[in-house]
Protein backbone atom coordinates (compact mmCIF):
# COMPACT_ATOMS: atom_id res chain seq x y z
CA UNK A 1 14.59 116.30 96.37
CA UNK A 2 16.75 119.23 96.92
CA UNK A 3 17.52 118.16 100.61
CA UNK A 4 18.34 115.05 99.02
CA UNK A 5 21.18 115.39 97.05
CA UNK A 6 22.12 118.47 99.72
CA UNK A 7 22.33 115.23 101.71
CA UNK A 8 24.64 113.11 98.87
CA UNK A 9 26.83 116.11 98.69
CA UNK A 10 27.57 116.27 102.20
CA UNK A 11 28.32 112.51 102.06
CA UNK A 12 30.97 113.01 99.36
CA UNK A 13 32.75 115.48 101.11
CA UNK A 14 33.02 114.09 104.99
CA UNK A 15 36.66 112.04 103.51
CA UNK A 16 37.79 116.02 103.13
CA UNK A 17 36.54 117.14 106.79
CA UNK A 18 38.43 114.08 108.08
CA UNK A 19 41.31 114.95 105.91
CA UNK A 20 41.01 118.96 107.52
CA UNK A 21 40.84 117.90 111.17
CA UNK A 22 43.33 114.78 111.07
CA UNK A 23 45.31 117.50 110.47
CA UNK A 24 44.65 120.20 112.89
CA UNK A 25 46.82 118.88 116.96
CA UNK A 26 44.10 118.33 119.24
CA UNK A 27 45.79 116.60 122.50
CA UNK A 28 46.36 120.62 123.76
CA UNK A 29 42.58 121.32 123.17
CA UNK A 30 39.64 120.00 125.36
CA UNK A 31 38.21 118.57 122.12
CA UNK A 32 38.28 115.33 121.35
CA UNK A 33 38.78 114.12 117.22
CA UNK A 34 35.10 113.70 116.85
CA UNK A 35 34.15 117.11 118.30
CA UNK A 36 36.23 119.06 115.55
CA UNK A 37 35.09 116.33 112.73
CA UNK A 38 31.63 117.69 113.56
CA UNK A 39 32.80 121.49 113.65
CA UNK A 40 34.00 120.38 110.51
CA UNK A 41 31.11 119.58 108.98
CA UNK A 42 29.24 122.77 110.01
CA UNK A 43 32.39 124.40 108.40
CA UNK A 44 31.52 122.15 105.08
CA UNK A 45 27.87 123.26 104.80
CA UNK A 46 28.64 126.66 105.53
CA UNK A 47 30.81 126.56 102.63
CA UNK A 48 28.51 125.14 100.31
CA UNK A 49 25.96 127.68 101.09
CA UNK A 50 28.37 130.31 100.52
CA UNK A 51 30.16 129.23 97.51
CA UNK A 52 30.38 131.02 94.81
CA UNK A 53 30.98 129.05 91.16
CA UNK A 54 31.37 132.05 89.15
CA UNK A 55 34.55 132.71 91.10
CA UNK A 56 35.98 129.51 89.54
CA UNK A 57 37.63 128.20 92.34
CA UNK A 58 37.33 124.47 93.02
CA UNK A 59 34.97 123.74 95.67
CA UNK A 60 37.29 121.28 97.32
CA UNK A 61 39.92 124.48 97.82
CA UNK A 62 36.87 126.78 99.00
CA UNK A 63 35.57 124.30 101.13
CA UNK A 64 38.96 123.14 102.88
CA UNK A 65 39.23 127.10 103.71
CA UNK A 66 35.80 126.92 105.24
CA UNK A 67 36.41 123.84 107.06
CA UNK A 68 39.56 124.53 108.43
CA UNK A 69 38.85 128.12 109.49
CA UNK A 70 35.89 126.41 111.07
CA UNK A 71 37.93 124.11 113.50
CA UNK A 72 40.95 126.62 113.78
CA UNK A 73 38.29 129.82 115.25
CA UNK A 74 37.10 126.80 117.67
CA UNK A 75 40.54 125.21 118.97
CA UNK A 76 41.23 129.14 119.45
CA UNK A 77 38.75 129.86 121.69
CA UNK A 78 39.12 127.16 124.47
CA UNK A 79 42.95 126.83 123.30
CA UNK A 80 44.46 125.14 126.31
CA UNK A 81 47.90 126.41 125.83
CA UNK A 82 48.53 128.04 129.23
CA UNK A 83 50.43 131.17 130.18
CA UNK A 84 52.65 129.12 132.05
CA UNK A 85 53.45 127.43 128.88
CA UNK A 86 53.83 130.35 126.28
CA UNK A 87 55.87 132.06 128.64
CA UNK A 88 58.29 129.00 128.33
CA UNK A 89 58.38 129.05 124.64
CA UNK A 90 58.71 132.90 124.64
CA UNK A 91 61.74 132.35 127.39
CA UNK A 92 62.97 129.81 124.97
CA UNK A 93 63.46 132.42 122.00
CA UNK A 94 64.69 134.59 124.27
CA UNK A 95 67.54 132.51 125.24
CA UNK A 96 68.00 131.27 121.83
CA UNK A 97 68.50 134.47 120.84
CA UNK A 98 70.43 135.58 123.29
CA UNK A 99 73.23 132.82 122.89
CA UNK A 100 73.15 133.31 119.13
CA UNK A 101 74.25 136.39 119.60
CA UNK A 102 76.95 135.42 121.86
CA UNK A 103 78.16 132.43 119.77
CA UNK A 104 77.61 134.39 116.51
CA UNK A 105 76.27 130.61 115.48
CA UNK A 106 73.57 128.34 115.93
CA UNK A 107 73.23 126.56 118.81
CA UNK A 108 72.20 123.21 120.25
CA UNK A 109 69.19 121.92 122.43
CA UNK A 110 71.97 121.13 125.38
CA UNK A 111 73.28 125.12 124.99
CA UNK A 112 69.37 126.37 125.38
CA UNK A 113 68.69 123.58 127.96
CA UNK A 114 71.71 124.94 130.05
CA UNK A 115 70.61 128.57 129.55
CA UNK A 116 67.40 128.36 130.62
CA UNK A 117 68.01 125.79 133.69
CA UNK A 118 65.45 122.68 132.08
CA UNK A 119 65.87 118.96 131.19
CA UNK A 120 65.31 117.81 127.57
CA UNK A 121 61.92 116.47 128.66
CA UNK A 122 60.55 120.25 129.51
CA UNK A 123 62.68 121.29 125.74
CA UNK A 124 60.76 118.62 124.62
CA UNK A 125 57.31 120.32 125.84
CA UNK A 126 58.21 123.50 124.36
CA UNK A 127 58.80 122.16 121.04
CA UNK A 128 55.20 120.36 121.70
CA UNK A 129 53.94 123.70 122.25
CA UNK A 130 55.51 125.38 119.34
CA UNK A 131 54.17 122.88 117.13
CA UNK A 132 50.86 123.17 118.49
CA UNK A 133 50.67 127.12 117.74
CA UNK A 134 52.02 126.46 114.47
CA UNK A 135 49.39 124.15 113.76
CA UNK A 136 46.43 126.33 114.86
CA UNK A 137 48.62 129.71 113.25
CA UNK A 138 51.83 128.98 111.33
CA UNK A 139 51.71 132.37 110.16
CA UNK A 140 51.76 134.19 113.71
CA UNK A 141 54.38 131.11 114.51
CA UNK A 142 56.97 132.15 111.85
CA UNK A 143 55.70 136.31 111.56
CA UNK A 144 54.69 137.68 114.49
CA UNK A 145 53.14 141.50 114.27
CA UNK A 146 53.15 141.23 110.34
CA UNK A 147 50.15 141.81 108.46
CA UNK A 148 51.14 139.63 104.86
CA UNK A 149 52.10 136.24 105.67
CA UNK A 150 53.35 133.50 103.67
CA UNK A 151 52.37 129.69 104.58
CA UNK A 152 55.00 127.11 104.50
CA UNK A 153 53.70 124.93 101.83
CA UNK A 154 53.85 128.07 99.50
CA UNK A 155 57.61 127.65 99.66
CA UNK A 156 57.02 123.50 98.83
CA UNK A 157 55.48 124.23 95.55
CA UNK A 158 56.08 126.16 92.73
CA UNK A 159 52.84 128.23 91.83
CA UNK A 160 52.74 131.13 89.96
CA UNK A 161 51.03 134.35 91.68
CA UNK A 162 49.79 137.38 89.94
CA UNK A 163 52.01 140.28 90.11
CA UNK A 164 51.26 143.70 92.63
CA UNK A 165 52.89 145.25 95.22
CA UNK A 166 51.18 142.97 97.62
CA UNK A 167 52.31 139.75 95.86
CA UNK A 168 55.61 140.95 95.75
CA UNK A 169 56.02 141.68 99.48
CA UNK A 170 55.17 137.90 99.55
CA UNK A 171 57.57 136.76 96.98
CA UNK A 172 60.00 138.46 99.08
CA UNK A 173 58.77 136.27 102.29
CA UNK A 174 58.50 133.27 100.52
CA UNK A 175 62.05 133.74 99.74
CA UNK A 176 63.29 134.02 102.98
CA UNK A 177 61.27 130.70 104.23
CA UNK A 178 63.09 129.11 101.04
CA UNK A 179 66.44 130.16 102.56
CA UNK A 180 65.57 129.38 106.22
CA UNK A 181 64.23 125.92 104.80
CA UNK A 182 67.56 125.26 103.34
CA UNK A 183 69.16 125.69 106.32
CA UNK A 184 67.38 123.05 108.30
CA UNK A 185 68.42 118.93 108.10
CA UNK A 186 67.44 116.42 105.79
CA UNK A 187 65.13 115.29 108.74
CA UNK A 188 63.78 118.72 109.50
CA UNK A 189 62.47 119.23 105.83
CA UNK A 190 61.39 116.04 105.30
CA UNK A 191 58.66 116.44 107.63
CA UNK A 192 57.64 119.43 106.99
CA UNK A 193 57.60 118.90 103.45
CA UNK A 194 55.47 115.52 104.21
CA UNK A 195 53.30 117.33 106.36
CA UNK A 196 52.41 120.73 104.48
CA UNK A 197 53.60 119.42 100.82
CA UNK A 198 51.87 116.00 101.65
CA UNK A 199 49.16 116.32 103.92
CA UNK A 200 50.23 114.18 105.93
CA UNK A 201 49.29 113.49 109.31
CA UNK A 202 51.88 113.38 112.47
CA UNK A 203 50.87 109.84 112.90
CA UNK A 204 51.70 109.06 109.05
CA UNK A 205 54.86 111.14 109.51
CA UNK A 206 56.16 108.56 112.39
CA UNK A 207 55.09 105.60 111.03
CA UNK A 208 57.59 106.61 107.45
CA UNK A 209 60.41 107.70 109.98
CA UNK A 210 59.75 105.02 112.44
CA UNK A 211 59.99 106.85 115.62
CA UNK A 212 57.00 107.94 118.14
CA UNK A 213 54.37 110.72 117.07
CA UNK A 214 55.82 112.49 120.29
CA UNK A 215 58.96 112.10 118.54
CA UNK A 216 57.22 113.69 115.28
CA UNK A 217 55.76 116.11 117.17
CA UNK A 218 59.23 117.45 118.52
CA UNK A 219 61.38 117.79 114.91
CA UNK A 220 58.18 120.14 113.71
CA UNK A 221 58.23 122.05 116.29
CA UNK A 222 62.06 122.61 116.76
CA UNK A 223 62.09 123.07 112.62
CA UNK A 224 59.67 125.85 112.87
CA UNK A 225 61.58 127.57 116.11
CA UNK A 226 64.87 127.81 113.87
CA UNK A 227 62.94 128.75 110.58
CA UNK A 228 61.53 131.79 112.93
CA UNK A 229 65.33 132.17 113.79
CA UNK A 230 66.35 132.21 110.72
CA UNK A 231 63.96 134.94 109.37
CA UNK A 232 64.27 137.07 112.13
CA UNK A 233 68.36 136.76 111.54
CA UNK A 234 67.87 137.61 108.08
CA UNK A 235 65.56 140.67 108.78
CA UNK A 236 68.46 142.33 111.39
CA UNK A 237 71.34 141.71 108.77
């Protein structure tokens, strides 16, 4: 009986693995959807062996933890983002840097593109890779060699936190993503706010804006590049 309604449980949550790993990038992994829907589901019982009701936290927030952790410690493993490539997106904040400080403004795609010597196809692969990493990390995306990190969507919604000197060290960083935010176009903040506010999914995001999911892919991953910009300008001032 028990493994029986272990069984119906299981069944009730698959819609919220599918929901987890729609929204974890794949096409950089050697996975295909169905392999991380199964991670997934190890990731869903492990959670509801190790939940804990006297915590009183909803299972369906506990679980989506599990679940996601689950597929995230995977894609990280056999990540198929290559040196080659992260040493492009690192030369790409490097030269984004670099002319900011020269132009003492913000500058465009055709600026970096000229700096670094590429085509807006290879800008375009860079801002694929960006949003990539951002998918599997955001945190180590926007804060690199920080310990407390603040996830976009905490800036999308207004919850209340308890006080401490911890939480306040994260008020302070969800203040600066609310600034850096600001900053970006109506475009740029409509998808992120559709995908981390949302939940939706990059194919969901193109379909609203009708352009390509490449296309999707692209103003995510340029809108977190100037968000890290614009934290890391904030931080020298």
């Amino acid at each position: 009986m028990y493994e029986v309604d272990r069984e119906q449980e299981i069944l009730k949550y698959l819609p919220l693995v599918e929901r987890v790993a729609n929204r974890i990038s794949i096409k950089n992994t050697e996975y295909e959807y169905d392999d991380l829907y199964n991670i997934g589901v190890i990731g869903l019982i492990d959670a509801m062996q190790k939940f804990d009701s006297s915590k009183k936290v909803p299972f369906e927030n506990y679980a989506t933890i599990r679940i996601r952790g689950a597929i995230i410690d995977e894609v990280r493993r056999h990540s198929k983002i290559s040196r080659y490539k992260m040493g492009n997106v690192n030369s790409f904040y490097q030269a984004k840097q670099e002319l900011e400080q020269e132009m003492k403004r913000e500058v465009t795609d055709k600026e970096i593109m000229k700096k670094m010597g590429i085509t807006s196809s290879q800008l375009g692969d860079i801002y694929d890779s960006i949003q990539y990493l951002s998918s599997v990390s955001l945190e180590s995306t926007l804060y690199s060699n920080n310990d407390e990190t603040v996830m976009v969507q905490d800036t999308l919604r207004d919850s209340k936190a308890p006080s401490g000197e911890k939480e306040l060290m994260k008020q302070e960083r969800k203040k600066e993503l609310v600034e850096a935010i600001k900053r970006l176009s109506e475009r740029e903040q409509l998808v992120l706010s559709l995908y981390y506010e949302e939940d939706a999914t990059l194919k969901e995001i193109a379909a609203i804006l009708d352009v390509s999911i490449a296309r999707v892919s692209q103003i995510h991953g340029r809108a977190i590049a100037k968000i890290r910009g614009y934290i890391e300008e904030a931080n020298q001032e």
